[in-house]
PDB file of N, CA and C in Angstrom:
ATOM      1  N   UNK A   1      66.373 135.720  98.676  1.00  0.00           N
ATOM      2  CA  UNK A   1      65.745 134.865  99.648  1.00  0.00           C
ATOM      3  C   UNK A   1      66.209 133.427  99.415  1.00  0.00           C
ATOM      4  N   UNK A   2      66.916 132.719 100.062  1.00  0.00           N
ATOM      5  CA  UNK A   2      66.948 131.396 100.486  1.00  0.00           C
ATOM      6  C   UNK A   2      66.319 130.261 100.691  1.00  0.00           C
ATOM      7  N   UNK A   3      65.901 129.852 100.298  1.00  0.00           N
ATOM      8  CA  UNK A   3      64.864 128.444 101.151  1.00  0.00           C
ATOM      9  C   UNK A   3      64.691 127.236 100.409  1.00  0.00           C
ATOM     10  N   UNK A   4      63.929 126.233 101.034  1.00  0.00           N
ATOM     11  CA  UNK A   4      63.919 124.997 100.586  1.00  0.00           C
ATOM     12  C   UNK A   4      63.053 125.509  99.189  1.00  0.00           C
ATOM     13  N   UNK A   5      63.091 124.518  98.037  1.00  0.00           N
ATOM     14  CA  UNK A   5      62.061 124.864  97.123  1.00  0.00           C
ATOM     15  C   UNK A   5      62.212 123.199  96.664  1.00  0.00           C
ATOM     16  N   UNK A   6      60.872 123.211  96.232  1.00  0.00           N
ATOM     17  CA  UNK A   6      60.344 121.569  95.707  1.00  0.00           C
ATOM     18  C   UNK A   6      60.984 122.219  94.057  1.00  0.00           C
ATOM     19  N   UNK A   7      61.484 121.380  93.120  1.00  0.00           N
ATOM     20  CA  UNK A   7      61.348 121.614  91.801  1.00  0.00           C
ATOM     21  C   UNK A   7      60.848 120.528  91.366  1.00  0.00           C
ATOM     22  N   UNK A   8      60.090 120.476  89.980  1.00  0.00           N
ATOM     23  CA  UNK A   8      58.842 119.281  89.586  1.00  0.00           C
ATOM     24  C   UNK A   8      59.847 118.566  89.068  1.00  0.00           C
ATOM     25  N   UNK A   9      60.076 116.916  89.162  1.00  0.00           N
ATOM     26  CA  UNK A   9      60.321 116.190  88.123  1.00  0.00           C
ATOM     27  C   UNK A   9      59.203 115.536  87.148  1.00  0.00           C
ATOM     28  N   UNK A  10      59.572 114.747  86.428  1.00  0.00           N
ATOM     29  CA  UNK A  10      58.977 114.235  85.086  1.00  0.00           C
ATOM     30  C   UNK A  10      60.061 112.958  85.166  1.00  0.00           C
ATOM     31  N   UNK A  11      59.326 112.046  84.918  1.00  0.00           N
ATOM     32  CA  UNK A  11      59.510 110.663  85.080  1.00  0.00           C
ATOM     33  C   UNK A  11      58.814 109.709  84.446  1.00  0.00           C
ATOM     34  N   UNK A  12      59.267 108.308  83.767  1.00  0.00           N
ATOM     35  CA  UNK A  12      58.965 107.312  83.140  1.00  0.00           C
ATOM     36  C   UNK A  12      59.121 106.198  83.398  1.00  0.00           C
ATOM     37  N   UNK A  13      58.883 104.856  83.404  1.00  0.00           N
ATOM     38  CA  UNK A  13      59.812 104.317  84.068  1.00  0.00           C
ATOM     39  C   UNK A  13      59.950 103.193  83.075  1.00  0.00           C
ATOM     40  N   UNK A  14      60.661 102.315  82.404  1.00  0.00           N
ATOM     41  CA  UNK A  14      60.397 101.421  81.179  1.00  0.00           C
ATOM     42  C   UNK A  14      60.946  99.808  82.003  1.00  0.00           C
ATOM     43  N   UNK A  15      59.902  99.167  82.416  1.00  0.00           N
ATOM     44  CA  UNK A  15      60.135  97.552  82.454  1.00  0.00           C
ATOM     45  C   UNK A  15      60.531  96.651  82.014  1.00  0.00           C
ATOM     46  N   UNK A  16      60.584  96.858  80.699  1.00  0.00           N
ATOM     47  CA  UNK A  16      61.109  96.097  79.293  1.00  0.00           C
ATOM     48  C   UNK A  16      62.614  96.427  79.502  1.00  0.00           C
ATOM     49  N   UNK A  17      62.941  97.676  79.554  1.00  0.00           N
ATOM     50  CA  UNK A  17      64.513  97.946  79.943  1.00  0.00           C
ATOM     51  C   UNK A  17      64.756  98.121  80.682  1.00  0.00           C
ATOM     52  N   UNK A  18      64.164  97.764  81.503  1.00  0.00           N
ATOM     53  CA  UNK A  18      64.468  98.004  83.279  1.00  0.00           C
ATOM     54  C   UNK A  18      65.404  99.407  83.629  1.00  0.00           C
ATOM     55  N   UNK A  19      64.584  99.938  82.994  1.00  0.00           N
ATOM     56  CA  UNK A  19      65.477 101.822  83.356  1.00  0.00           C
ATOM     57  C   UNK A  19      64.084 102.844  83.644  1.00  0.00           C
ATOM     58  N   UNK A  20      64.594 103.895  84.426  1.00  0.00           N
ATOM     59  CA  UNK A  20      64.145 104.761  84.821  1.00  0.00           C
ATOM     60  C   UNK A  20      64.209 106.258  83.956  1.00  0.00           C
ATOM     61  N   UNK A  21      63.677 107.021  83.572  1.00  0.00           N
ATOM     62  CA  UNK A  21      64.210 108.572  82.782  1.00  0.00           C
ATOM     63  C   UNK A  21      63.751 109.509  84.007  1.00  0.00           C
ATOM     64  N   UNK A  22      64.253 110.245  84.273  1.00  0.00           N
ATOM     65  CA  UNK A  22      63.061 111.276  84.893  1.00  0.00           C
ATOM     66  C   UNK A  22      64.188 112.621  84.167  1.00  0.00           C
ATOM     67  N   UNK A  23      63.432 114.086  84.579  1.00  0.00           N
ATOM     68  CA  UNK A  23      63.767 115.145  83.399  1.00  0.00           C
ATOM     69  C   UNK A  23      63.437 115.795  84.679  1.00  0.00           C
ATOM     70  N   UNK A  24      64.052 116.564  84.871  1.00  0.00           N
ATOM     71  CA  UNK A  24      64.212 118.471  85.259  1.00  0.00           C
ATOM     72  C   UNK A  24      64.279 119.443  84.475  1.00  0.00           C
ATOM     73  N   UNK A  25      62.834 119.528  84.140  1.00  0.00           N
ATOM     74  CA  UNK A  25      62.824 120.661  83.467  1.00  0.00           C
ATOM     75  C   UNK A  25      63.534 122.297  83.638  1.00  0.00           C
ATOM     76  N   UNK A  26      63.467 122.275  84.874  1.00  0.00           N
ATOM     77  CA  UNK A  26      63.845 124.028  85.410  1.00  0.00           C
ATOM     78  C   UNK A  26      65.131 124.084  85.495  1.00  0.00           C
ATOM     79  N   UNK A  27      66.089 122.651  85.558  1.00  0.00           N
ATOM     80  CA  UNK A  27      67.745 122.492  85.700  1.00  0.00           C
ATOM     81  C   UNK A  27      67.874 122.732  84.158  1.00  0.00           C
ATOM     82  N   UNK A  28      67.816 123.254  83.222  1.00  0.00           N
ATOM     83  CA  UNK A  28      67.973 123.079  81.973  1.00  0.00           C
ATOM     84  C   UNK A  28      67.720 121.905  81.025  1.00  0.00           C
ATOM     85  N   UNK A  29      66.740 121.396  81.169  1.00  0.00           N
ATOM     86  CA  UNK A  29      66.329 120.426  80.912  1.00  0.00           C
ATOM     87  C   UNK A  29      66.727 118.860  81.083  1.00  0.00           C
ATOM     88  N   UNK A  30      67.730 118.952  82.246  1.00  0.00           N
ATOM     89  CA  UNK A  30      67.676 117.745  82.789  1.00  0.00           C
ATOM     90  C   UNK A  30      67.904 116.489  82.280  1.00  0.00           C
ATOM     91  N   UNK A  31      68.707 115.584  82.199  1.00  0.00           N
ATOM     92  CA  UNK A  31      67.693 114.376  81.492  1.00  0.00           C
ATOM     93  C   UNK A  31      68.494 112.822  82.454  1.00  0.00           C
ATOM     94  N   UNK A  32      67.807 112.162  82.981  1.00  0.00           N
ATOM     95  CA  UNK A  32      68.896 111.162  83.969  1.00  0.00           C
ATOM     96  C   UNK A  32      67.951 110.151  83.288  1.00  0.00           C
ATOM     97  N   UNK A  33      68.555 108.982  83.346  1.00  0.00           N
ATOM     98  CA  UNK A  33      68.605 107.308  82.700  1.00  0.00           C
ATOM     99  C   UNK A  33      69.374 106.779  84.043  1.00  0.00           C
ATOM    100  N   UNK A  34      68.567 105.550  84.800  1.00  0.00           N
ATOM    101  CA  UNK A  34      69.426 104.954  85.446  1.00  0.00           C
ATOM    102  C   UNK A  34      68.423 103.638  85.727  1.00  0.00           C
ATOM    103  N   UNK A  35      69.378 102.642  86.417  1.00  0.00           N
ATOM    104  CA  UNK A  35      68.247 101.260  86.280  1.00  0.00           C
ATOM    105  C   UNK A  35      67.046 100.922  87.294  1.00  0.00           C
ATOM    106  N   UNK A  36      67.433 102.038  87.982  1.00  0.00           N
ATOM    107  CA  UNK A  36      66.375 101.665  89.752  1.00  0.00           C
ATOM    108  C   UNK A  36      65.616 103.481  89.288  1.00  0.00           C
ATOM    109  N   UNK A  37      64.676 103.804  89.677  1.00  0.00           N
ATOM    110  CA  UNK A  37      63.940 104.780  90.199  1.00  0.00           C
ATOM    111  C   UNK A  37      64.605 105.353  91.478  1.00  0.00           C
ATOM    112  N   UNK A  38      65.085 104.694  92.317  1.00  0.00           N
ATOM    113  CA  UNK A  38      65.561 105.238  93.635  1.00  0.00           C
ATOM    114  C   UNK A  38      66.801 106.456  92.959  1.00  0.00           C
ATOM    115  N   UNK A  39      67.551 105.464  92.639  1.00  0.00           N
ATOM    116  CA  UNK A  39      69.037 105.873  92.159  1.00  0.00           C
ATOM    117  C   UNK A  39      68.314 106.979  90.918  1.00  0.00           C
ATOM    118  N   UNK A  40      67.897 106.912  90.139  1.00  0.00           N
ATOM    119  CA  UNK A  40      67.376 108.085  89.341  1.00  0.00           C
ATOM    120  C   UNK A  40      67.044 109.246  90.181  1.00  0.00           C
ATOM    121  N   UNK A  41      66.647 109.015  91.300  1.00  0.00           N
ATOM    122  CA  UNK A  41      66.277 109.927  91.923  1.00  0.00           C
ATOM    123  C   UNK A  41      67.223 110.607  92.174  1.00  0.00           C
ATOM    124  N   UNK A  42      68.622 109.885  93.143  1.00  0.00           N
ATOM    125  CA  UNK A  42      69.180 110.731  93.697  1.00  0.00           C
ATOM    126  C   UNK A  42      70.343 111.108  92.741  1.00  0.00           C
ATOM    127  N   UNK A  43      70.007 110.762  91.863  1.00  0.00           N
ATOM    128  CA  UNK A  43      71.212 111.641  91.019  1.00  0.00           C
ATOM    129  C   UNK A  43      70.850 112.776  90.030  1.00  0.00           C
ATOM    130  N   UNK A  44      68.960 112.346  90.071  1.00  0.00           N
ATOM    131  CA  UNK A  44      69.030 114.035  89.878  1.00  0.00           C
ATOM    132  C   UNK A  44      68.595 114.728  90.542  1.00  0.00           C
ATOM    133  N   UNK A  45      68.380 114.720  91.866  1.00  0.00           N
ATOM    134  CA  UNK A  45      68.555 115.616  93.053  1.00  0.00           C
ATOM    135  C   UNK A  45      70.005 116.408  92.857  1.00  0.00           C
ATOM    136  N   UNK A  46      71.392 114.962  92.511  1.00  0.00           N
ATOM    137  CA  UNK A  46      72.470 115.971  92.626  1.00  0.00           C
ATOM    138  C   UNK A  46      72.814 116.525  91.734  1.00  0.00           C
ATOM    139  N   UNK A  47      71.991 116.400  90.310  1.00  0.00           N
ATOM    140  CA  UNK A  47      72.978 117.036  89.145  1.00  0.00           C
ATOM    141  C   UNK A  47      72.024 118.291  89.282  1.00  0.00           C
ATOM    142  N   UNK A  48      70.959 118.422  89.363  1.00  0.00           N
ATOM    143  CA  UNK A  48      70.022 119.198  89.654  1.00  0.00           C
ATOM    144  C   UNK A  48      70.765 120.405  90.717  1.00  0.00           C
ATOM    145  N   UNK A  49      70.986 120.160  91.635  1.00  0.00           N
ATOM    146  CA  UNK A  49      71.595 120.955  92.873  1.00  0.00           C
ATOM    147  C   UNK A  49      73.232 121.576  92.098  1.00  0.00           C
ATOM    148  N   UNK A  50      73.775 120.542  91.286  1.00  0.00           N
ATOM    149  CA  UNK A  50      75.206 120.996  90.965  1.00  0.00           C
ATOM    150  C   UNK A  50      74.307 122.114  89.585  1.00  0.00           C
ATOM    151  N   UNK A  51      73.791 122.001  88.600  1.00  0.00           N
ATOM    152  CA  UNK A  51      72.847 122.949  88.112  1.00  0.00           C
ATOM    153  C   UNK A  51      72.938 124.096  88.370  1.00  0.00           C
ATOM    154  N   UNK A  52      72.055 124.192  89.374  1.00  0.00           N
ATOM    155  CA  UNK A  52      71.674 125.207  90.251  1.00  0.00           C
ATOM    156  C   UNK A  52      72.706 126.097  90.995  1.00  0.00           C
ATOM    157  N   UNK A  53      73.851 125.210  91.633  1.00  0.00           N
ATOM    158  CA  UNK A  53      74.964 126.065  92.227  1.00  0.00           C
ATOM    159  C   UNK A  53      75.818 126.721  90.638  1.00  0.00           C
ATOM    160  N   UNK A  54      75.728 125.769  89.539  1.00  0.00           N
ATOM    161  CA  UNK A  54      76.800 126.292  88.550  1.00  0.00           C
ATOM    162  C   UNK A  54      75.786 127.863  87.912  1.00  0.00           C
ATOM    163  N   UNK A  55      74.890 127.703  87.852  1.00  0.00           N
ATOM    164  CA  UNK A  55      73.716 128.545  86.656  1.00  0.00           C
ATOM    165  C   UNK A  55      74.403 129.761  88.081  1.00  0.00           C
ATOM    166  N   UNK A  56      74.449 129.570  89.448  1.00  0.00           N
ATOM    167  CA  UNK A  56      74.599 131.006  90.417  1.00  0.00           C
ATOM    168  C   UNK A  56      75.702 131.474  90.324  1.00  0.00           C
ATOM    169  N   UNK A  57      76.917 130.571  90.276  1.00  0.00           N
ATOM    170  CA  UNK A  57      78.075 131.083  90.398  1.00  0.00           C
ATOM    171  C   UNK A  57      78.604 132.080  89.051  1.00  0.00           C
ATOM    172  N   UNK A  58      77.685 131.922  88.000  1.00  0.00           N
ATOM    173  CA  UNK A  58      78.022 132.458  86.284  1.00  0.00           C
ATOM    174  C   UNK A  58      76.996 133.565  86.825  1.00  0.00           C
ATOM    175  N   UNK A  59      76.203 133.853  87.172  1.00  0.00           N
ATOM    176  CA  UNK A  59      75.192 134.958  87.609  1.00  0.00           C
ATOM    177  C   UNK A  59      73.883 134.927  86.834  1.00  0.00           C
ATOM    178  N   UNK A  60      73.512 133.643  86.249  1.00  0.00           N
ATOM    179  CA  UNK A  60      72.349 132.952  86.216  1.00  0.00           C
ATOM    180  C   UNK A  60      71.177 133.381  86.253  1.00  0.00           C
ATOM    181  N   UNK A  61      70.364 133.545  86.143  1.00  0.00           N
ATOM    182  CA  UNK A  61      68.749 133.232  87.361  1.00  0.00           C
ATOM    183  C   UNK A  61      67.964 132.279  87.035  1.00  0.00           C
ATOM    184  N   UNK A  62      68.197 131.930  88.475  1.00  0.00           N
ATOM    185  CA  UNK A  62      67.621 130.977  88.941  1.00  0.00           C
ATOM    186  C   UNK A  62      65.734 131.226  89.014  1.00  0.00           C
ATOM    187  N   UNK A  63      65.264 130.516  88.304  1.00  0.00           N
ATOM    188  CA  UNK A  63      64.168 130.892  88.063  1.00  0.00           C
ATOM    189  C   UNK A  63      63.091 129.798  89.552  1.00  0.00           C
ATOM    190  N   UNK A  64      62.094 130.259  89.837  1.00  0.00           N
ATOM    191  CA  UNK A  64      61.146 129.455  90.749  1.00  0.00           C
ATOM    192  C   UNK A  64      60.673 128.214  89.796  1.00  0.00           C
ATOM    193  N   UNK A  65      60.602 127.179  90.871  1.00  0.00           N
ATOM    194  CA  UNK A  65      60.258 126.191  90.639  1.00  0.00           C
ATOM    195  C   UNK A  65      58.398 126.130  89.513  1.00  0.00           C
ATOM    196  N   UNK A  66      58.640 125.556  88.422  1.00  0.00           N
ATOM    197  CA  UNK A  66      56.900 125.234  87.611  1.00  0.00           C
ATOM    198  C   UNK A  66      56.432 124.920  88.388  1.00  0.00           C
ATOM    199  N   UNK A  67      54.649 124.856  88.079  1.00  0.00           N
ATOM    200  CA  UNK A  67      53.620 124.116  88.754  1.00  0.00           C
ATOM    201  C   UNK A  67      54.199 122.615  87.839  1.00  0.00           C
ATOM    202  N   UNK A  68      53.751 121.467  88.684  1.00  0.00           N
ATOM    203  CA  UNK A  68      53.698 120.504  87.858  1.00  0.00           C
ATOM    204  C   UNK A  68      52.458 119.953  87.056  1.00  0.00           C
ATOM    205  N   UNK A  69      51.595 120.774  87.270  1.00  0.00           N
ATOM    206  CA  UNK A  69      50.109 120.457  86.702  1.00  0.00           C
ATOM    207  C   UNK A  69      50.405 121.325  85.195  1.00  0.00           C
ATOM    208  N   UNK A  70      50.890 123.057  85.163  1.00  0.00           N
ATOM    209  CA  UNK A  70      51.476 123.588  84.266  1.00  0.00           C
ATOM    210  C   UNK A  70      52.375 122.831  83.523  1.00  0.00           C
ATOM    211  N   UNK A  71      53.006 121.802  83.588  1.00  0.00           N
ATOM    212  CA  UNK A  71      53.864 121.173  82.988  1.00  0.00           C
ATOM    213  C   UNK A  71      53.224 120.057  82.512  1.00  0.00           C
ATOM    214  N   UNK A  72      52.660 119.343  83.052  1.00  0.00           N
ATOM    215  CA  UNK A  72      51.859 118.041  82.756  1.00  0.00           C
ATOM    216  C   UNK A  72      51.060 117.667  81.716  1.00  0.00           C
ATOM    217  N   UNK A  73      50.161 119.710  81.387  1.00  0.00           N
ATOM    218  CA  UNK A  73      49.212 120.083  80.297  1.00  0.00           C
ATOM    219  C   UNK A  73      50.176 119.762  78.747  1.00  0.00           C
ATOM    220  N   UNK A  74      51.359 120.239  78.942  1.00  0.00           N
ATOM    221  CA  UNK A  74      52.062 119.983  77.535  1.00  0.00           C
ATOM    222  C   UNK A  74      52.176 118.682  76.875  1.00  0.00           C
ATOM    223  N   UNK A  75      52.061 118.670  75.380  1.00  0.00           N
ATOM    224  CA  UNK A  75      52.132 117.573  75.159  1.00  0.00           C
ATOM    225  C   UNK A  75      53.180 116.815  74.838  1.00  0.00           C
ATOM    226  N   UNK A  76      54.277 117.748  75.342  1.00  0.00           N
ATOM    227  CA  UNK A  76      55.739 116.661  74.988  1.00  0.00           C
ATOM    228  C   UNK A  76      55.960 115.802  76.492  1.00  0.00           C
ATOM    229  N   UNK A  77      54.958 116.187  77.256  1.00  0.00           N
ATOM    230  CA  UNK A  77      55.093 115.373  78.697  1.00  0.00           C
ATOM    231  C   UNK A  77      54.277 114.494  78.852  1.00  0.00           C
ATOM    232  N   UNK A  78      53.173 114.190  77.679  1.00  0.00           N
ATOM    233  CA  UNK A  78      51.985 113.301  77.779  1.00  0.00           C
ATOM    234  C   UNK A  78      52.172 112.110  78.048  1.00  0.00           C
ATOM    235  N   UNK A  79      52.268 111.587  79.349  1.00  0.00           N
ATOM    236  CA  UNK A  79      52.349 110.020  79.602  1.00  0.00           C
ATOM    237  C   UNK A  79      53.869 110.105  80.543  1.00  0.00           C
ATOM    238  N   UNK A  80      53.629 110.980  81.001  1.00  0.00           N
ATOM    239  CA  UNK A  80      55.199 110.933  82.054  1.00  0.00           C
ATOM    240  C   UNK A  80      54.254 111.539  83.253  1.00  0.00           C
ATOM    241  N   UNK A  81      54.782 110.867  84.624  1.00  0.00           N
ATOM    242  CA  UNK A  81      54.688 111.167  85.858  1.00  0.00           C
ATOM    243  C   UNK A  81      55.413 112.136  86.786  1.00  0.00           C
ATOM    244  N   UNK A  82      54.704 112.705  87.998  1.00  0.00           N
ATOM    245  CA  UNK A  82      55.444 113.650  88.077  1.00  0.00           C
ATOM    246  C   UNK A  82      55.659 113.831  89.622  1.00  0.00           C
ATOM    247  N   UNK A  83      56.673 114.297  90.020  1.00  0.00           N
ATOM    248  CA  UNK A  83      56.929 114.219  91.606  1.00  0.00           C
ATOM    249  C   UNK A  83      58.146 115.187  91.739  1.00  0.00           C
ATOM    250  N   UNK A  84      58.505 115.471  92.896  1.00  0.00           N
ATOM    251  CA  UNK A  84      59.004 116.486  93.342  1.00  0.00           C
ATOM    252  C   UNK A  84      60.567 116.070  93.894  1.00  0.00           C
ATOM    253  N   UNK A  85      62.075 117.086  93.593  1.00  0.00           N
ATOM    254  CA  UNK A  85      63.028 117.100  94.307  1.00  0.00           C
ATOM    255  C   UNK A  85      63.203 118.421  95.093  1.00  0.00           C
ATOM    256  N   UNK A  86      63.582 118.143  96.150  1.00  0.00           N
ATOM    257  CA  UNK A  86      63.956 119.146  97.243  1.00  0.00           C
ATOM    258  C   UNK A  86      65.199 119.864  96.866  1.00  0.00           C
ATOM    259  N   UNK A  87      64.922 121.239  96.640  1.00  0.00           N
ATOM    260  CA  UNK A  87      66.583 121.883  96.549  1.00  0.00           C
ATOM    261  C   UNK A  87      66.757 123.418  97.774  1.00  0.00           C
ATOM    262  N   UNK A  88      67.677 123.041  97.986  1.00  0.00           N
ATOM    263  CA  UNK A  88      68.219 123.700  99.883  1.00  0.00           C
ATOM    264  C   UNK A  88      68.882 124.928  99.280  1.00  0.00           C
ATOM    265  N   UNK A  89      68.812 125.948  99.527  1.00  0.00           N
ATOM    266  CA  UNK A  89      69.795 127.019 100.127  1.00  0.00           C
ATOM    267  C   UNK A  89      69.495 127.717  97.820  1.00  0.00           C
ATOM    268  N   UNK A  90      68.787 127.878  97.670  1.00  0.00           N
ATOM    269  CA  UNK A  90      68.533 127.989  95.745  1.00  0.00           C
ATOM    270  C   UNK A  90      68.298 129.850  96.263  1.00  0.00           C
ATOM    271  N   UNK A  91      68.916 130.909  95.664  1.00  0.00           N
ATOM    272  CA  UNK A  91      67.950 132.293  95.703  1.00  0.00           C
ATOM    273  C   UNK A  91      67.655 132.058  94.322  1.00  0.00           C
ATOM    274  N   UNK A  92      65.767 132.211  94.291  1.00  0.00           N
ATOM    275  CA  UNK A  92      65.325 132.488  93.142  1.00  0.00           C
ATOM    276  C   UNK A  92      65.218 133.779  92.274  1.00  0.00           C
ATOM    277  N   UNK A  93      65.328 134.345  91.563  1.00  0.00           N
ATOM    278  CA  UNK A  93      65.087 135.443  90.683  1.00  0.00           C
ATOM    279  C   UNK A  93      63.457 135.727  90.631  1.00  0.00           C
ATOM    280  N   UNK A  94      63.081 136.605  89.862  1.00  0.00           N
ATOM    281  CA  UNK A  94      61.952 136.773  89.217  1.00  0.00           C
ATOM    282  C   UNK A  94      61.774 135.574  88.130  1.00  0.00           C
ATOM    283  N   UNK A  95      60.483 135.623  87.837  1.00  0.00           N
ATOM    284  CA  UNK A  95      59.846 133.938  86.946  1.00  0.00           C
ATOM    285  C   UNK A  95      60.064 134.474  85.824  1.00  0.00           C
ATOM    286  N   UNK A  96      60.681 135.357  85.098  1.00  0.00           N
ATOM    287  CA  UNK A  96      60.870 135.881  83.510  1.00  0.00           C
ATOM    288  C   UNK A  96      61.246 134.923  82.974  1.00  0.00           C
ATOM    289  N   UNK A  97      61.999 134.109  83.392  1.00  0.00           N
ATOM    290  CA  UNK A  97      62.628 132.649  82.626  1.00  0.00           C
ATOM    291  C   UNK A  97      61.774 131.293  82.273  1.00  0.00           C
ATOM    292  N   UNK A  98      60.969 131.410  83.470  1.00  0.00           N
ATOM    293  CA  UNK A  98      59.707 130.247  83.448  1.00  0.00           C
ATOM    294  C   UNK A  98      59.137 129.884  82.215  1.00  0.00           C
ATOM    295  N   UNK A  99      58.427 131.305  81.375  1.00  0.00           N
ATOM    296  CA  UNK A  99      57.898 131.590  80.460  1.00  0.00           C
ATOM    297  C   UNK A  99      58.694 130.420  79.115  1.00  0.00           C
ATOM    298  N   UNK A 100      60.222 131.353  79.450  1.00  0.00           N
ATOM    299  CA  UNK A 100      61.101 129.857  78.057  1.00  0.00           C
ATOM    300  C   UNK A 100      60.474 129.010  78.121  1.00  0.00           C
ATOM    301  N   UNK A 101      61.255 128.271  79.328  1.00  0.00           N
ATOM    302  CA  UNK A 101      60.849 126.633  79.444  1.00  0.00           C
ATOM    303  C   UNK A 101      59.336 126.147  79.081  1.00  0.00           C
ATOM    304  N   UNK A 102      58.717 126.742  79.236  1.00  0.00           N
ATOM    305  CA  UNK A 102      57.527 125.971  79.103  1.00  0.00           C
ATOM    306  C   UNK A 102      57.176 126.056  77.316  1.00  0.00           C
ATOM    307  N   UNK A 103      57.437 127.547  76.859  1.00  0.00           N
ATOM    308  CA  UNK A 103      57.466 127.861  75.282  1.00  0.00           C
ATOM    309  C   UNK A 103      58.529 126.446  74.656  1.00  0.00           C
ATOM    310  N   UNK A 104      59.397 126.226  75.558  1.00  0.00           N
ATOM    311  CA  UNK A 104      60.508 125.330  74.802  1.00  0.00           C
ATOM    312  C   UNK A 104      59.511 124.219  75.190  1.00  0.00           C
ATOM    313  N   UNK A 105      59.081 123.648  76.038  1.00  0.00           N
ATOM    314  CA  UNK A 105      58.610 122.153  75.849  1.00  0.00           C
ATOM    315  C   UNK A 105      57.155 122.433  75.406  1.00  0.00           C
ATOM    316  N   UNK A 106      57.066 123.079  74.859  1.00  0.00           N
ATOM    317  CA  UNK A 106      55.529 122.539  73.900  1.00  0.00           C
ATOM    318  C   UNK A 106      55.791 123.422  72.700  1.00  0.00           C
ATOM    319  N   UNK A 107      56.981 123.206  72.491  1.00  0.00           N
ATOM    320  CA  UNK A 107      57.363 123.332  71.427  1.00  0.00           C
ATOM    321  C   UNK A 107      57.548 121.875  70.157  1.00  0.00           C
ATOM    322  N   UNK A 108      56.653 121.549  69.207  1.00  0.00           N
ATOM    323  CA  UNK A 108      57.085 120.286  68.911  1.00  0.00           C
ATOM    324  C   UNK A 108      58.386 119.955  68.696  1.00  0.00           C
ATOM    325  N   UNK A 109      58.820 118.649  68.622  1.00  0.00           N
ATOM    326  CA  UNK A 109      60.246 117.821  68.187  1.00  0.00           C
ATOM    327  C   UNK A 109      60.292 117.501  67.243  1.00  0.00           C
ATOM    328  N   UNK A 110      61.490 117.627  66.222  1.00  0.00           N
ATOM    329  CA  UNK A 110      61.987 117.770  65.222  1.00  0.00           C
ATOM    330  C   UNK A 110      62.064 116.517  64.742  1.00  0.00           C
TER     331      UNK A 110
END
């Protein structure tokens, strides 16, 4: 099945360094730095989307997008914001993969 799907970002934004982080978790953990929020955005909309086409073309699965409230509860996300990128034309798999990601981020850091 085909269709639009929201995937959650995770976002920070630091004033002092006038930079932006935001994280995609479900792209393999994602990680963009850039100086505007806008521009953070759209570049990980596209690395996100290039992600997503590379994880299909290797035969991948593409797992469904997290809740972002499910994500939010962890505490390696405590104090990051959260909002949504649009990804077009994604076939998702079954959520067997979901399960990682979330085991991996509340997993503590070393």
């Amino acid at each position: 099945m085909f269709a639009i799907l929201l995937y959650p970002v995770l976002y920070k934004s630091n004033r002092i360094e006038c930079k932006t982080t935001i994280l995609v978790p479900d792209a393999g953990g994602l990680l963009i730095e850039s100086a505007s929020f806008s521009q953070a955005v759209v570049e990980a909309q596209a690395k996100a989307a290039d992600h997503f086409k590379q994880a299909k073309a290797t035969g991948q699965k593409i797992i469904r997008p997290s809740a972002i409230a499910d994500l939010l509860k962890l505490s390696a996300y405590k104090g990051w914001s959260a909002a949504s990128i649009e990804m077009a034309g994604i076939a998702c798999t079954e959520e067997t993969e979901r399960s990682h990601i979330l085991r991996s981020a509340a997993a503590p850091s070393s």
